[in-house]
C-alpha atoms as a PDB file:
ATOM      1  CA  UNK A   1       6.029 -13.094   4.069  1.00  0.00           C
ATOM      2  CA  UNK A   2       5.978 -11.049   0.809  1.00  0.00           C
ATOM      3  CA  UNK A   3       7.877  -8.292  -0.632  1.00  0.00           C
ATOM      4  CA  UNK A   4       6.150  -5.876  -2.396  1.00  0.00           C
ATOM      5  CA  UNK A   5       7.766  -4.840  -6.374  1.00  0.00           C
ATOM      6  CA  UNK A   6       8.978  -0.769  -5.552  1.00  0.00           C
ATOM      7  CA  UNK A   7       7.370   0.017  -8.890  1.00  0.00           C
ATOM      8  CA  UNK A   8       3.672  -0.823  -7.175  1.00  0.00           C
ATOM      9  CA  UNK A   9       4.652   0.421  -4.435  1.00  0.00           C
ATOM     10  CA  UNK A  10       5.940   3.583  -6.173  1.00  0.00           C
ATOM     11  CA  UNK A  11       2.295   4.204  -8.025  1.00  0.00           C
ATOM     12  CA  UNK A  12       0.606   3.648  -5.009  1.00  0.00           C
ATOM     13  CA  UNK A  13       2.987   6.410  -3.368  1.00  0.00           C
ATOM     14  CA  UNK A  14       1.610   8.564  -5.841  1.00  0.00           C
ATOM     15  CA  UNK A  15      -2.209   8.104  -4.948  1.00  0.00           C
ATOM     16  CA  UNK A  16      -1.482   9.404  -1.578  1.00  0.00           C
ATOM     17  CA  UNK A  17      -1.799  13.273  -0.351  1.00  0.00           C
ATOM     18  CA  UNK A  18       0.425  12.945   2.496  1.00  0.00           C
ATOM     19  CA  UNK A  19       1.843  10.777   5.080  1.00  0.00           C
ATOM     20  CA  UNK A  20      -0.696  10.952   8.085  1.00  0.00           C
ATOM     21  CA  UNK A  21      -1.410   7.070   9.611  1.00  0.00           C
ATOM     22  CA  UNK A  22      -5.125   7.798   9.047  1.00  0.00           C
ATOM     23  CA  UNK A  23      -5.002   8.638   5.802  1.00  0.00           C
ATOM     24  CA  UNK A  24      -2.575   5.870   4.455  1.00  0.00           C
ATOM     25  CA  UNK A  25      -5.454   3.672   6.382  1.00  0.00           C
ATOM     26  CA  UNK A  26      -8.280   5.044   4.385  1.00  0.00           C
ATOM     27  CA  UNK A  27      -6.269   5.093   1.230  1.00  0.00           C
ATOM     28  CA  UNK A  28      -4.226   1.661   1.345  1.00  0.00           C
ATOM     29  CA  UNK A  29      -6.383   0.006   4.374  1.00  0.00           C
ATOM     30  CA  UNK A  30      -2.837  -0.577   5.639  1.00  0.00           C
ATOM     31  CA  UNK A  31      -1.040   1.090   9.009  1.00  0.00           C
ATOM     32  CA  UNK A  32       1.853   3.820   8.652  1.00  0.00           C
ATOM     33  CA  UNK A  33       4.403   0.917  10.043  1.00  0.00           C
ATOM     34  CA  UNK A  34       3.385  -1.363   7.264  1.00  0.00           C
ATOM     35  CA  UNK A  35       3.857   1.537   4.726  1.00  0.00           C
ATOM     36  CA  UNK A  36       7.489   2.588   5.912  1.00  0.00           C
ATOM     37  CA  UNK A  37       8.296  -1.339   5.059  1.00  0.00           C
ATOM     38  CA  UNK A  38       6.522  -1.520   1.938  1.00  0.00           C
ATOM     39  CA  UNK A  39       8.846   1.990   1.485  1.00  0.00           C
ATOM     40  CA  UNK A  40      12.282   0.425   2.790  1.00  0.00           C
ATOM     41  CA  UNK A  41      11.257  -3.070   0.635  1.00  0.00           C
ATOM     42  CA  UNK A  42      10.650  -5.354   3.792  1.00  0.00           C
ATOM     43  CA  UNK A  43       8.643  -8.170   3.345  1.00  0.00           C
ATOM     44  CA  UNK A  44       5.087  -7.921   4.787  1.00  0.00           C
ATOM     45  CA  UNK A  45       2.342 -10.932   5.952  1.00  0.00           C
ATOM     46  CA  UNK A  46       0.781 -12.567   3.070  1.00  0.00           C
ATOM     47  CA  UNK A  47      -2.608 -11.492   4.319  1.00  0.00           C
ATOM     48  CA  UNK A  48      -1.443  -7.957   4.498  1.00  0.00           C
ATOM     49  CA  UNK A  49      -0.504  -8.138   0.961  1.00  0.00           C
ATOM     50  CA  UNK A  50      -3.036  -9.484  -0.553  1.00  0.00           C
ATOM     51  CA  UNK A  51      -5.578  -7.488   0.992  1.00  0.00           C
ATOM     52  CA  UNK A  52      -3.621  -4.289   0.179  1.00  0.00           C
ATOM     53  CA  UNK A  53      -2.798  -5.444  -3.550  1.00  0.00           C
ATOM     54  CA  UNK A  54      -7.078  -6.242  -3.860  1.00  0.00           C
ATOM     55  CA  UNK A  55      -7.277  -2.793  -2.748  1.00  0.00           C
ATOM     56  CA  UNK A  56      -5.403  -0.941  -4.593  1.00  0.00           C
ATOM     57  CA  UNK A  57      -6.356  -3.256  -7.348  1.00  0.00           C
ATOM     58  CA  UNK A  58      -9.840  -2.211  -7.088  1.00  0.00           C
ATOM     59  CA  UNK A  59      -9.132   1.436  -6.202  1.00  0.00           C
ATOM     60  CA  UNK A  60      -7.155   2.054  -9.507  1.00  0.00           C
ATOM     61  CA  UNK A  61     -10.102   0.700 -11.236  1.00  0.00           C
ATOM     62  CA  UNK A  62     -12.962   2.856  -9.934  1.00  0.00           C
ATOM     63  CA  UNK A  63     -10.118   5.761 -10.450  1.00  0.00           C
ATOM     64  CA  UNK A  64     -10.074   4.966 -14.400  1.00  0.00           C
END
C-alpha cells in the first residue's frame, strides 16, 4: 500500500472540473472511491499508484 504526499494530491485536485466518477476516470484513470482516499490520505495499492502518478506525470507534461 502507498500513501499519496497531499501536496500531489492537492495539484492534481486542481486539474479537475468537478467531482463526477467519470470524469475523475478520464482525468486521473482512477475511480471516485480511490479519489476520496487519496483526499482523506489513505493508503492506496501500489499498482494504483503508480499508474495514477505515470499519469498524471505524463498529463502535466503534455499540459506544459
Amino acid at each position: 500500500m502507498r500513501r499519496i504526499d497531499p501536496a500531489l494530491v492537492a495539484r492534481m485536485e486542481q486539474c479537475l472540473h468537478g467531482r463526477k466518477p467519470d470524469h475523475i476516470m478520464e482525468v486521473l484513470g482512477i475511480s471516485l472511491n480511490t479519489w476520496n482516499k487519496l483526499l482523506l490520505g489513505v493508503p492506496v495499492r501500489e499498482s494504483v499508484a503508480s499508474r495514477l502518478l505515470v499519469r498524471f506525470d505524463t498529463q502535466t507534461r503534455q499540459s506544459s
